[in-house]
Protein backbone atom coordinates (compact mmCIF):
# COMPACT_ATOMS: atom_id res chain seq x y z
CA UNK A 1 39.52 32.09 28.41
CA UNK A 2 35.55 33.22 28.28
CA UNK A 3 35.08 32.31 31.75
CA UNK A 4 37.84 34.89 33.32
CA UNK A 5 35.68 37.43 35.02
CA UNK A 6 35.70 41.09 33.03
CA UNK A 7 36.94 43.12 36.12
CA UNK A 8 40.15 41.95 35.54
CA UNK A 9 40.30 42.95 31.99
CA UNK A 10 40.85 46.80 33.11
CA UNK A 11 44.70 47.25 32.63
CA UNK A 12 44.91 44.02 30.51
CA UNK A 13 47.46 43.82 27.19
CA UNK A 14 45.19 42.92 24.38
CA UNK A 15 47.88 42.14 22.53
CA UNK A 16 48.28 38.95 24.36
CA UNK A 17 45.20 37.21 22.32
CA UNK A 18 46.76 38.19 19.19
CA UNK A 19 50.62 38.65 19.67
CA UNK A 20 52.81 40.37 17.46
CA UNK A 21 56.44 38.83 16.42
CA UNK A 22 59.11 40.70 17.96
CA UNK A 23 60.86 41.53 14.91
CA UNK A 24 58.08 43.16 13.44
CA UNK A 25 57.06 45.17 16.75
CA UNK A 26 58.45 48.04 15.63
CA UNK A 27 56.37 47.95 11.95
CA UNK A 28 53.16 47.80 13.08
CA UNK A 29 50.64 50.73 14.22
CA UNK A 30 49.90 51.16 17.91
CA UNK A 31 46.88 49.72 19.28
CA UNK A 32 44.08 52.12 20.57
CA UNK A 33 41.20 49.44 21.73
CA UNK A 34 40.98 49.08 25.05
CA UNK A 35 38.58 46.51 27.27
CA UNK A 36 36.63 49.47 29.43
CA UNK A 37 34.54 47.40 32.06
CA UNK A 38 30.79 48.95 31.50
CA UNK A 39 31.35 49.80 28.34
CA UNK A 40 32.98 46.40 25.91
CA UNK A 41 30.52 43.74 26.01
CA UNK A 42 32.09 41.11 27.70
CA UNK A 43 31.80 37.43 28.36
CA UNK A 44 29.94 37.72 31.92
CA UNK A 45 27.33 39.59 29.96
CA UNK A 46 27.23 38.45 26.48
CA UNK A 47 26.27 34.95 28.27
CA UNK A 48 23.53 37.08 30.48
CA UNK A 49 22.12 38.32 26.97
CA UNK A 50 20.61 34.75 26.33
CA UNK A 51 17.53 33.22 27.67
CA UNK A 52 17.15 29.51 29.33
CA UNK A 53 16.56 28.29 25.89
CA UNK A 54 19.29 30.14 23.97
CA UNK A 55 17.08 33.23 22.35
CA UNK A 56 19.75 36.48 22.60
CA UNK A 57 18.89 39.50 23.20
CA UNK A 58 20.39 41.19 20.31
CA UNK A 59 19.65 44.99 21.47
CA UNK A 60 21.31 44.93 24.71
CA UNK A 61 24.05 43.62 22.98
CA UNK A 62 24.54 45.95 20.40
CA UNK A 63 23.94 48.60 23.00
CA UNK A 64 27.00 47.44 24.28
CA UNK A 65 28.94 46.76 21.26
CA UNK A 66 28.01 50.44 19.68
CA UNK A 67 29.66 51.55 23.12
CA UNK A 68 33.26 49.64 23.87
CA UNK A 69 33.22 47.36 21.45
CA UNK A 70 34.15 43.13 21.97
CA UNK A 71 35.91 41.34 24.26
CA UNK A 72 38.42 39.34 22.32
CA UNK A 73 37.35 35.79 23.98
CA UNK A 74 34.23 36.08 22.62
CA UNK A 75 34.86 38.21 19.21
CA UNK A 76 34.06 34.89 17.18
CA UNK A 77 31.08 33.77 19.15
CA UNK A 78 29.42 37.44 18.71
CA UNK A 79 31.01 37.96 15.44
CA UNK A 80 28.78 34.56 13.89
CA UNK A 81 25.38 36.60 15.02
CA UNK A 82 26.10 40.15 13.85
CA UNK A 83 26.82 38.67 10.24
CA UNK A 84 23.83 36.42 10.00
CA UNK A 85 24.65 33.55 10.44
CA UNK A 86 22.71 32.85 13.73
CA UNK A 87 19.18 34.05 14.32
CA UNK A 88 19.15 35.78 17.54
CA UNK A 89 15.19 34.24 17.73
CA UNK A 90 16.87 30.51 17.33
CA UNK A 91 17.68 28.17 20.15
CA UNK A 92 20.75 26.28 21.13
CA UNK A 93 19.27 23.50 20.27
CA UNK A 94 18.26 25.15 16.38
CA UNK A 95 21.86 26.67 16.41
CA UNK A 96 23.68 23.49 17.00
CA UNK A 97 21.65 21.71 14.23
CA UNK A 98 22.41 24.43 11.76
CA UNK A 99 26.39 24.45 12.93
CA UNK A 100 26.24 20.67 12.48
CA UNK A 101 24.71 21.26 9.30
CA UNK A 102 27.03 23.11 8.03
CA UNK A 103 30.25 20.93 8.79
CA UNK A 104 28.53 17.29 8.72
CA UNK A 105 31.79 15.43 6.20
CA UNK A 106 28.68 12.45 5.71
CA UNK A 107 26.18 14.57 3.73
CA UNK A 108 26.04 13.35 0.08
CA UNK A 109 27.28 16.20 -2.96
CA UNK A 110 24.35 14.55 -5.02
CA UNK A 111 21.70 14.94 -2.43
CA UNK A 112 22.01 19.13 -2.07
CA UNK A 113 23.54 19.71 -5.59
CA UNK A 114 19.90 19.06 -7.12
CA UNK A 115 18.83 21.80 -5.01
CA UNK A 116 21.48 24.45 -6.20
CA UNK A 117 19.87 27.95 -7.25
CA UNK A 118 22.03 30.62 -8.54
CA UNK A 119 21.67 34.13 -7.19
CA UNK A 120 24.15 36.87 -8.58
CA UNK A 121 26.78 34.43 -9.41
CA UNK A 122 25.87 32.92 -5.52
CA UNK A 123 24.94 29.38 -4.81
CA UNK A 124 21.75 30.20 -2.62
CA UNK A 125 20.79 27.21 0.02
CA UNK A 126 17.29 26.33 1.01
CA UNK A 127 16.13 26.12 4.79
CA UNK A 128 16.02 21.81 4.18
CA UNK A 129 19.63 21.98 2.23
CA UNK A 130 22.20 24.02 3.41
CA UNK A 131 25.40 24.10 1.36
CA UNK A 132 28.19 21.65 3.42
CA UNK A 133 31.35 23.19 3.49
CA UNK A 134 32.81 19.86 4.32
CA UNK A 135 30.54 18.74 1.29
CA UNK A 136 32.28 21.56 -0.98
CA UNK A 137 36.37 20.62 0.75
CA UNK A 138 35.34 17.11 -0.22
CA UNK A 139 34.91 18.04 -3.77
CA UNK A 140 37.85 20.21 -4.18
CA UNK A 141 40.01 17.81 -2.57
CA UNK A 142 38.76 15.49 -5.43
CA UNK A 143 40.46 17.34 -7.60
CA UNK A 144 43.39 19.13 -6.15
CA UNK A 145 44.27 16.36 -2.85
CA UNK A 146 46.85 19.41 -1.22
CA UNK A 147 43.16 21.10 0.11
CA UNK A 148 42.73 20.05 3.55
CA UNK A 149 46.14 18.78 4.34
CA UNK A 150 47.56 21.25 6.01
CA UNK A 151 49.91 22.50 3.22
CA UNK A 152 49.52 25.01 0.11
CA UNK A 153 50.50 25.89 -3.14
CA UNK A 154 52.33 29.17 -4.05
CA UNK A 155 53.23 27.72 -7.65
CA UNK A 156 50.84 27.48 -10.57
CA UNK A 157 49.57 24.13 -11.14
CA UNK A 158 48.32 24.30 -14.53
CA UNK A 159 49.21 26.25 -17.56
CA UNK A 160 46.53 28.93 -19.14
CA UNK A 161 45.40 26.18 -21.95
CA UNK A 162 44.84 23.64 -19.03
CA UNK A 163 48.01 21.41 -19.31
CA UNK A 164 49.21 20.12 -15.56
CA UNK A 165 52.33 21.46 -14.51
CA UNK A 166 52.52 18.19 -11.53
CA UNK A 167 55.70 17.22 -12.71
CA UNK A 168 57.61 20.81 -12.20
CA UNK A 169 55.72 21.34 -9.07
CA UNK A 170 55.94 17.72 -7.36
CA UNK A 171 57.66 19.23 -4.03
CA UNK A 172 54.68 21.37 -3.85
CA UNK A 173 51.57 18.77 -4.89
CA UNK A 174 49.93 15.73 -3.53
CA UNK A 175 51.36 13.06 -5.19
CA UNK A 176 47.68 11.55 -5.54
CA UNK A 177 46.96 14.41 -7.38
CA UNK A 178 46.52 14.07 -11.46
CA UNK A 179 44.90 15.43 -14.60
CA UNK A 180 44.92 13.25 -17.70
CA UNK A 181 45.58 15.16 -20.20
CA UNK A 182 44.33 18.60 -20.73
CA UNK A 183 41.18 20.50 -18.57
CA UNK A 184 38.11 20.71 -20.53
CA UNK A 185 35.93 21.67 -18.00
CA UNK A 186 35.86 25.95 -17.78
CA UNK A 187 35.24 26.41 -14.11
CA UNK A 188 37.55 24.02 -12.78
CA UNK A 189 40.28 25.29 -14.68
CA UNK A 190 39.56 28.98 -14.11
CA UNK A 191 39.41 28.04 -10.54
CA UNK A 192 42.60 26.35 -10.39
CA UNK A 193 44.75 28.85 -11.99
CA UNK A 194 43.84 30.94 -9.41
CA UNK A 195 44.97 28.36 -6.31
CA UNK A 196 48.88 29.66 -6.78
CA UNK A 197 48.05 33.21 -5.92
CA UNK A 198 45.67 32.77 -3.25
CA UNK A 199 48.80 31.02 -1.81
CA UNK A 200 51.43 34.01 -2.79
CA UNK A 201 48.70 36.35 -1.13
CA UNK A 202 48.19 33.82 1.78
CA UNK A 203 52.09 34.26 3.00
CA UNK A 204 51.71 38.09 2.80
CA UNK A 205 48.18 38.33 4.84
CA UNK A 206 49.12 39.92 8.85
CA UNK A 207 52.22 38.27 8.66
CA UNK A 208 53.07 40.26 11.89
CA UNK A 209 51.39 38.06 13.59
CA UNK A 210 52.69 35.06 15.46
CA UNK A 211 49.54 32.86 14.64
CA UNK A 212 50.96 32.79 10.84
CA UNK A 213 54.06 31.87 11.65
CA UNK A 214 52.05 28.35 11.60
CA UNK A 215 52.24 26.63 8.49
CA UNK A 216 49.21 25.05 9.22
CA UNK A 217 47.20 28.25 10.38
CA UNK A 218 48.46 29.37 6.56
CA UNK A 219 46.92 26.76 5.34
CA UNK A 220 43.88 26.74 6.83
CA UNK A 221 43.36 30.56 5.80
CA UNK A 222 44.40 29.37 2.19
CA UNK A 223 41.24 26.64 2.17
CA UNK A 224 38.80 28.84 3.32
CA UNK A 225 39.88 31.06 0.31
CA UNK A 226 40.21 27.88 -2.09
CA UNK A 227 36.94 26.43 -1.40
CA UNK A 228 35.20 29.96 -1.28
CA UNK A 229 36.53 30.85 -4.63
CA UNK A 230 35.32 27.58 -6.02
CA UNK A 231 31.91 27.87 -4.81
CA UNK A 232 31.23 31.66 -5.97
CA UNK A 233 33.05 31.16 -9.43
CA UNK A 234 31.24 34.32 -10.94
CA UNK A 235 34.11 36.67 -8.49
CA UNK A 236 36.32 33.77 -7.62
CA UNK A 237 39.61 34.78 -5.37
CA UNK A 238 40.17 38.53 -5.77
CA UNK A 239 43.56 39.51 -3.63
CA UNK A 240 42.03 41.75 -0.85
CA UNK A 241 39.37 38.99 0.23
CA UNK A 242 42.61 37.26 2.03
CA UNK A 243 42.55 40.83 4.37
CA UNK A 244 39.02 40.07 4.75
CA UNK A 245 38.92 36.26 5.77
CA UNK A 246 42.11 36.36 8.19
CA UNK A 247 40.52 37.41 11.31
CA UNK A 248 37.98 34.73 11.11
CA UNK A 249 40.61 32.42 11.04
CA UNK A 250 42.33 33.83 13.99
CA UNK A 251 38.97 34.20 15.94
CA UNK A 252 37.12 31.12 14.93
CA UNK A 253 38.90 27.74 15.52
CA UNK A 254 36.58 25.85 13.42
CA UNK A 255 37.26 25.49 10.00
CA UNK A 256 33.96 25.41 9.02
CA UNK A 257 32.37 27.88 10.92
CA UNK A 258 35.79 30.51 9.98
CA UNK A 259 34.40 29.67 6.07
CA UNK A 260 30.74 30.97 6.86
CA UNK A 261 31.55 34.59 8.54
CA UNK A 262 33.80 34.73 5.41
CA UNK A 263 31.08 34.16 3.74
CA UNK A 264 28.34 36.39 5.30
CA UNK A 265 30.89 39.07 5.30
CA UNK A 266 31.27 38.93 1.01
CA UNK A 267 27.31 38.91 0.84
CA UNK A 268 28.08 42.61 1.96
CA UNK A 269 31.36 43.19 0.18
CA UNK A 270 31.67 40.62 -2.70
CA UNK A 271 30.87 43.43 -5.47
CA UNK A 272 33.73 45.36 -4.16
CA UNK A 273 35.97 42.59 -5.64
CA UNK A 274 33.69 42.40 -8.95
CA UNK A 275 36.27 43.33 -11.77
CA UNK A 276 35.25 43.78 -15.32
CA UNK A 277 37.01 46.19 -18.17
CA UNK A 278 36.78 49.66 -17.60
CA UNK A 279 35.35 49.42 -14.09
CA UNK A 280 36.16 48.69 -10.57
CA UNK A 281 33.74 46.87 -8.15
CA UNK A 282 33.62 49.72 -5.64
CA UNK A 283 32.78 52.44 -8.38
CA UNK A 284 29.73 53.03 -7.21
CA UNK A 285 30.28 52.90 -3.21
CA UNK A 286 32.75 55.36 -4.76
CA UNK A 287 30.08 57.38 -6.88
CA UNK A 288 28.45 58.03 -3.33
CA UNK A 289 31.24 58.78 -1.90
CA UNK A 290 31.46 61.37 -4.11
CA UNK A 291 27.91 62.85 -3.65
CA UNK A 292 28.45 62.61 -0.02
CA UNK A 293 31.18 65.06 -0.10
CA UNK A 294 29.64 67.46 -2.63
CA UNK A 295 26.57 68.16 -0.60
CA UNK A 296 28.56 68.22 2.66
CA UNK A 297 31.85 69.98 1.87
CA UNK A 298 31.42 71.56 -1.46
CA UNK A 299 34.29 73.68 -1.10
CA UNK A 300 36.43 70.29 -0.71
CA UNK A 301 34.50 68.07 -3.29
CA UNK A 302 35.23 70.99 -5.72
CA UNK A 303 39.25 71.32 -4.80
CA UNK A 304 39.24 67.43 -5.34
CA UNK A 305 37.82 67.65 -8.39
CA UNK A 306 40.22 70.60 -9.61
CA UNK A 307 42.72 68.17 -8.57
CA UNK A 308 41.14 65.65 -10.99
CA UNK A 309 40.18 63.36 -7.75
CA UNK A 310 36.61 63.64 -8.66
CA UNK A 311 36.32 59.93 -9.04
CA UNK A 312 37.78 59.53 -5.66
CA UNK A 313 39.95 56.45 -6.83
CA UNK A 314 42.23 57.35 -3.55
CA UNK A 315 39.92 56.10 -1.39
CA UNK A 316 39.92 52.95 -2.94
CA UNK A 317 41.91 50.59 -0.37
CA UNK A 318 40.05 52.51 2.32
CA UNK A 319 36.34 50.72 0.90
CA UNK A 320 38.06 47.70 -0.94
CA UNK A 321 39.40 45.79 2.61
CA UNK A 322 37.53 47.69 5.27
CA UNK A 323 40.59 50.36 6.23
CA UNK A 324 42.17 46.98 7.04
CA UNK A 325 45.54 49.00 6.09
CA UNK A 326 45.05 51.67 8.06
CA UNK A 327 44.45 50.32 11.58
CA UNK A 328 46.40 47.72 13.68
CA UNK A 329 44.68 44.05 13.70
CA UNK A 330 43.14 44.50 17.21
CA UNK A 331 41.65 48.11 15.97
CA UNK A 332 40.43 46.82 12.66
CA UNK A 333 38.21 44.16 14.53
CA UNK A 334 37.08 46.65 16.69
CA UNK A 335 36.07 49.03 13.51
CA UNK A 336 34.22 46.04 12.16
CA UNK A 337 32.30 44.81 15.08
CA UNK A 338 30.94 48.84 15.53
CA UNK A 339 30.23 48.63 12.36
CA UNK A 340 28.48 45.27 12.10
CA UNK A 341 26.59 46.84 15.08
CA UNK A 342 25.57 49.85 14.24
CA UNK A 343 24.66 48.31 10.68
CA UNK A 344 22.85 45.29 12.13
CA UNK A 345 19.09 44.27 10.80
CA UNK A 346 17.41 42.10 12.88
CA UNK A 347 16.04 40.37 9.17
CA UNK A 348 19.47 39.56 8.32
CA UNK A 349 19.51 36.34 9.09
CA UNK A 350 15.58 35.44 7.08
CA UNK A 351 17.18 37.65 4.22
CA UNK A 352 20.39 35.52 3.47
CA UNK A 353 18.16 32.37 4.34
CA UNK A 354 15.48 33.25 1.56
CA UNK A 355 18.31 34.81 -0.64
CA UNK A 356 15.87 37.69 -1.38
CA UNK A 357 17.79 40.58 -2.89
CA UNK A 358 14.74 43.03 -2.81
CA UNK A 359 14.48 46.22 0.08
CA UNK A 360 11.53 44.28 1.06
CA UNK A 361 13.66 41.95 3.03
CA UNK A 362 14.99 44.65 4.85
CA UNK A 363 11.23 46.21 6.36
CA UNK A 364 10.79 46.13 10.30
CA UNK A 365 8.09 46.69 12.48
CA UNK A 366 8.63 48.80 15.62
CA UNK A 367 9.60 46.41 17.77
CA UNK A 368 11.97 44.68 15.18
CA UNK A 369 13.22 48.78 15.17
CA UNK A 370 14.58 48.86 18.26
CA UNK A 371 16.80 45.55 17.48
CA UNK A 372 18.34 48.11 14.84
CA UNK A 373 21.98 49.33 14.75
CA UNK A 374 21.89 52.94 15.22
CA UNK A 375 23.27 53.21 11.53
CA UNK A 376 20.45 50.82 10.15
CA UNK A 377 17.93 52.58 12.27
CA UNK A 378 18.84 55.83 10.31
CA UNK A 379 18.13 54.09 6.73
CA UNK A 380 15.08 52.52 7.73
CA UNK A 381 13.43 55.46 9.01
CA UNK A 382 14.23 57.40 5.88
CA UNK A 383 14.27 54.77 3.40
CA UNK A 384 17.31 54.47 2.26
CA UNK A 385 17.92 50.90 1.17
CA UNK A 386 20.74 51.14 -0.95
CA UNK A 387 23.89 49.22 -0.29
CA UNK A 388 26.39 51.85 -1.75
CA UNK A 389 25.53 54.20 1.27
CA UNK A 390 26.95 51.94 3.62
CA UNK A 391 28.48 52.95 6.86
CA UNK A 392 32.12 52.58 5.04
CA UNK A 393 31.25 55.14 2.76
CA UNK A 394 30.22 57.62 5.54
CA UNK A 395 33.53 56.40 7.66
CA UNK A 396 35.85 57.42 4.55
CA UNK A 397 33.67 60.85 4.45
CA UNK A 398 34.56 61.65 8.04
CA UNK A 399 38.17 60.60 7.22
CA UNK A 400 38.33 63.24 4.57
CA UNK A 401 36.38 65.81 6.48
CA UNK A 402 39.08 64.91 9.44
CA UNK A 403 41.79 65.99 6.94
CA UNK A 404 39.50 68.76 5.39
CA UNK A 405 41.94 71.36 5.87
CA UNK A 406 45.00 70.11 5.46
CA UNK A 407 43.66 68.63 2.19
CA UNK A 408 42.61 72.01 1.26
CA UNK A 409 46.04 74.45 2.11
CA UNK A 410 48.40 71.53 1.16
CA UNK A 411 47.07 68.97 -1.30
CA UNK A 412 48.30 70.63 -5.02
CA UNK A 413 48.17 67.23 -6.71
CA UNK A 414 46.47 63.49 -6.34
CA UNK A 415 50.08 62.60 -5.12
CA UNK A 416 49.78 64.96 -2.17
CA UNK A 417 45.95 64.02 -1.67
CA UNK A 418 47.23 60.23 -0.63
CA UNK A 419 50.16 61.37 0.87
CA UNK A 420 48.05 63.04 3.32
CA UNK A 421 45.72 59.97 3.58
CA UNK A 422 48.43 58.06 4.56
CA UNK A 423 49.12 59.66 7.50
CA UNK A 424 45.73 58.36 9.22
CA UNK A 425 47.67 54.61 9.25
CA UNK A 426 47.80 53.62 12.74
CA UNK A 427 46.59 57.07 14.31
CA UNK A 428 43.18 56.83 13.94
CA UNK A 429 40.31 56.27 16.52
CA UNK A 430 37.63 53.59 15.42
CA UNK A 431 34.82 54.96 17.75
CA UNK A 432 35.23 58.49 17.03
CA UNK A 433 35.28 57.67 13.12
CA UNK A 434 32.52 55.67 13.93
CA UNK A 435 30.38 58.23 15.43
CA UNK A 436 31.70 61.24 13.12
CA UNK A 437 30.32 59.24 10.30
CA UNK A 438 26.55 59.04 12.05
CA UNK A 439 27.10 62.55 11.64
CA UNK A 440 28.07 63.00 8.71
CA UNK A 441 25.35 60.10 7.50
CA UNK A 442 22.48 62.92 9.46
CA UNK A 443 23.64 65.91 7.57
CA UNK A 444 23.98 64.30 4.55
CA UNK A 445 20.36 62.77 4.60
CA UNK A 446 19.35 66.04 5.95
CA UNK A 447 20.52 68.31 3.29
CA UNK A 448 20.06 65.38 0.40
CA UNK A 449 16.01 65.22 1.17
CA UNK A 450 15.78 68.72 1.47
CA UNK A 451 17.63 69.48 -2.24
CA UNK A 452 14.99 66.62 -3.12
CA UNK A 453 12.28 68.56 -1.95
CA UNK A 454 13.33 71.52 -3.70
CA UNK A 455 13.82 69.39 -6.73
CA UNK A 456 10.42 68.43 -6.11
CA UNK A 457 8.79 71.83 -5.73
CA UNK A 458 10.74 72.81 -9.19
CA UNK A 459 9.05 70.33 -11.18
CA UNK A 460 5.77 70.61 -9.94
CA UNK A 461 6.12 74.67 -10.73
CA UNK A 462 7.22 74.20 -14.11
CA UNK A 463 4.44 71.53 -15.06
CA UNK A 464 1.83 73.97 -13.63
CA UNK A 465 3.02 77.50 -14.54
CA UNK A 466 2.21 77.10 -18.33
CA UNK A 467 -1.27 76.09 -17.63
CA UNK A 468 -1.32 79.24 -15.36
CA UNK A 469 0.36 81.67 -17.42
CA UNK A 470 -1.59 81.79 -20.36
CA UNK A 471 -5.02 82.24 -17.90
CA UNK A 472 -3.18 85.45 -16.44
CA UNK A 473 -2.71 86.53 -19.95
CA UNK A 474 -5.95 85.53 -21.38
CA UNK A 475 -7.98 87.37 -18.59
C-alpha cells in the first residue's frame, strides 16, 4: 500500500483504509480530511526524508505534516517518531535493535526487573534495559492465561475481597487459569478487577468500524489495555484510554509496537485519567483553560461564569480523549498528527529515555529550534514549559471563541452551554482549529506577559514609593 505513487491519491476515498459498516453509515460524522498532493506528507516523500543510513529529517516532515496532514499508509510509521519513540538522529540499524528490543518473547522478567525505577507511578527503563512488552504479556498471561489468546473477558473474574469467580465465568476463562484460594497480593488484584471493564469498554470503542467487527482485532485492543494497566498500576485502566489506544491498533499491525505509541501518547495524557476524591485529572488543563478565556474573551469568561461554568467542567470530554467524540475517526487522526506536529520537541525522544521530568529536558539550541513544531517553537521562545498549556487547551479555546456568540445571545444555562457544544460533532475543521488555536496561543501569551509586566511594574512601585515618600516629605 506505501509504495502506490501519491498522484493518484487526489480524488481517492479515504474511507477505504478504514471502512465504516454499512449499517452504521448513516451514524457517523462526515469526513473532512482529504490527501492534497503538495500538501499531506506522503509515502514518496516521507521515504525521501531519510538519509542512506536511516537519519530523518524531522523538519521537512513536520513542514509537511503542519500543512495536509498524513497519508494513511504511512500514519503508523510517522506516528512511532512524532511520539518518541524513534530518534529521528538514530539509524535503521539503531531503530531495528530498539523495535527488537522491545518485542524480543526470550528476554528474562528477572534480568530487567532488578533494574525497575519508579517515576510518577511509571516504570522508567534504562538505555541497557528497556521494558519487554512481550516480557510484561508473559507475566500477565501467568496469571490470567485468556491475555494473548485472541479472546477477552467482559465478566468480572474475581470478587472485591479477591475470591475467583472461574467457576461462574468458565465460558469466558482459560481453563488453565486458577487462583488458590483468595488474592493476597494488592496490585494483582486491583489490576484484575479492572480486566472485565476494559472488556465492556473494549466492545463499545469505534465500533463503526469494520476492523472491530474482528473478534480478534477486539482482543488485541483489549491486551494492549490489560498489559498497560498492569504495568502503570498507580492510574491503571481509566475508560477513555480505550478512545485513546484504538487507532494504534488500527494503524500499527504489531502488537508490540501498537502498545508503545499507547504508551508515549499517556506520558502526555496519563494525568488526565488521574482520579482521586474531589478532583478530576484534567482540573488543571481545565484551570488554564479558564485563564485562557478570561484574558482573551472576558466578556465570555464572565457570562460562563454567571452561568456557574467557571470551572469549565463542559469541556471535559473535549481534553479527556482528544475531541475523539467530536470528529469522525479519519479527522481525529488527522487532529492528532497536527497536533503531534506542531507540538513536536526534537528532545523528546532523550527526555522519555532519561525519564527526566524537569523543563530542562525540554531546552534547544538554534538549530535543534528549527526541528520545533510551530506550537513548541512558541513555548520555547517564551518559556513556557508547562504541560497544562498544551495545544488541546488552546484548540478547546478556539472552539469556544468559534461559538463565542452564539454562546453569548443563547446559552441561559450550563444545559444550553453543551447543547451548543454539541453541535461542533462532525462539523468541525481540524486545520482551521488547529491554526485558530496558534492564534489564540499568540494573543494569549501576548496579553498574559504584558499583565505580568504590569504586575511587575506594580510591585516594584509599591516597594519603592515608601522609601520615596517620606524623603519628599522630609525635605
Amino acid at each position: 500500500m506505501s509504495g502506490i505513487l501519491f498522484h493518484k491519491y487526489g480524488g481517492e476515498d479515504l474511507d477505504s483504509y478504514y471502512p465504516i459498516r454499512p449499517e452504521c453509515q448513516a451514524d457517523v460524522p462526515k469526513v473532512r480530511f482529504k490527501a492534497r498532493a503538495g500538501k499531506t506528507l506522503s509515502a514518496r516523500r516521507w521515504h525521501a526524508a531519510f538519509s542512506e543510513d536511516g537519519h530523518l529529517d524531522i523538519a521537512k516532515v513536520l513542514r509537511r505534516i503542519q500543512r495536509g496532514g498524513i497519508h494513511p499508509s504511512i500514519k503508523g510509521l510517522v506516528w512511532e517518531f512524532l511520539l518518541g519513540c524513534y530518534d529521528p538522529n538514530s539509524t535503521f540499524e539503531e531503530r531495528n535493535q530498539i523495535r527488537q528490543q522491545r518485542s524480543d518473547s526470550k528476554f528474562l522478567l528477572c534480568y530487567f526487573f532488578s533494574f525497575f525505577t519508579e517515576h510518577r507511578g511509571l516504570i522508567s527503563y534504562t538505555n541497557h534495559f528497556r521494558q519487554q512488552y512481550a516480557a510484561w504479556k508473559t507475566e500477565c498471561q501467568n496469571i490470567v492465561p485468556i491475555i494473548g489468546s485472541g479472546k477477552f473477558i467482559t465478566a468480572a473474574i474475581v470478587t472485591d475481597d479477591g475470591q475467583s469467580l472461574q467457576d461462574s465465568n468458565r465460558d469466558s476463562l482459560d481453563q488453565g487459569w486458577h487462583v488458590d484460594g483468595t488474592i493476597s497480593d494488592k496490585k494483582v488484584l486491583q489490576w484484575m478487577l479492572g480486566l472485565h471493564q476494559i472488556g465492556l469498554d473494549v466492545v463499545r470503542t469505534d465500533r463503526s468500524l469494520v476492523f472491530y467487527e474482528s473478534e480478534t482485532n477486539q482482543a488485541k485492543l483489549w491486551d494492549v489495555l490489560a498489559i498497560y494497566s498492569w504495568v502503570d498500576n498507580d492510574i491503571g485502566y481509566v475508560q477513555g484510554m480505550n478512545d485513546i489506544c484504538s487507532p494504534m491498533i488500527v494503524l500499527l499491525e504489531n502488537e508490540a509496537d501498537a502498545f508503545w505509541c499507547f504508551e508515549h501518547t499517556m506520558r502526555r495524557l496519563r494525568e488526565n485519567f488521574r482520579t482521586n476524591t474531589g478532583m478530576i485529572g484534567v482540573q488543571s488543563q481545565l484551570s488554564t483553560l479558564s485563564q485562557i478565556i478570561r484574558t482573551i474573551d472576558p466578556k465570555l469568561h464572565q457570562h460562563l461564569e454567571d452561568l456557574d461554568g467557571g470551572e469549565y467542567l463542559f469541556a471535559f470530554r473535549m481534553l479527556m480523549v482528544l475531541f475523539r467524540r467530536e470528529f469522525s475517526f479519519v479527522d481525529a487522526l488527522y487532529l492528532w498528527e497536527l497536533m503531534w506536529a506542531m507540538e513536536y520537541n526534537p528532545n523528546i525522544f532523550s527526555l522519555y529515555e532519561s525519564n527526566s521530568s524537569t523543563s530542562d529536558g525540554r531546552q534547544v539550541n538554534d538549530k535543534q529550534l528549527k526541528q520545533c513544531g510551530k506550537f513548541e517553537r512558541k513555548n520555547v521562545k517564551t518559556g513556557q514549559p508547562d504541560k497544562t498549556s498544551a495545544l488541546s487547551v488552546f484548540l478547546v479555546a478556539s472552539v469556544l471563541e468559534t461559538k463565542n456568540k452564539k454562546l453569548l445571545r443563547e446559552a441561559k444555562g450550563l444545559d444550553d452551554v453543551v447543547k451548543i457544544l454539541a453541535d461542533i460533532t462532525g462539523n468541525l475543521d481540524a486545520k482551521k482549529a488547529c491554526n485558530e488555536a496558534l492564534k489564540i496561543q499568540k494573543k494569549y501569551l501576548s496579553k498574559h506577559n504584558k499583565l505580568r509586566l504590569f504586575v511587575i511594574g506594580v510591585m516594584v512601585l509599591l516597594i519603592v514609593t515608601p522609601v520615596i515618600v517620606p524623603i519628599h516629605v522630609n525635605q
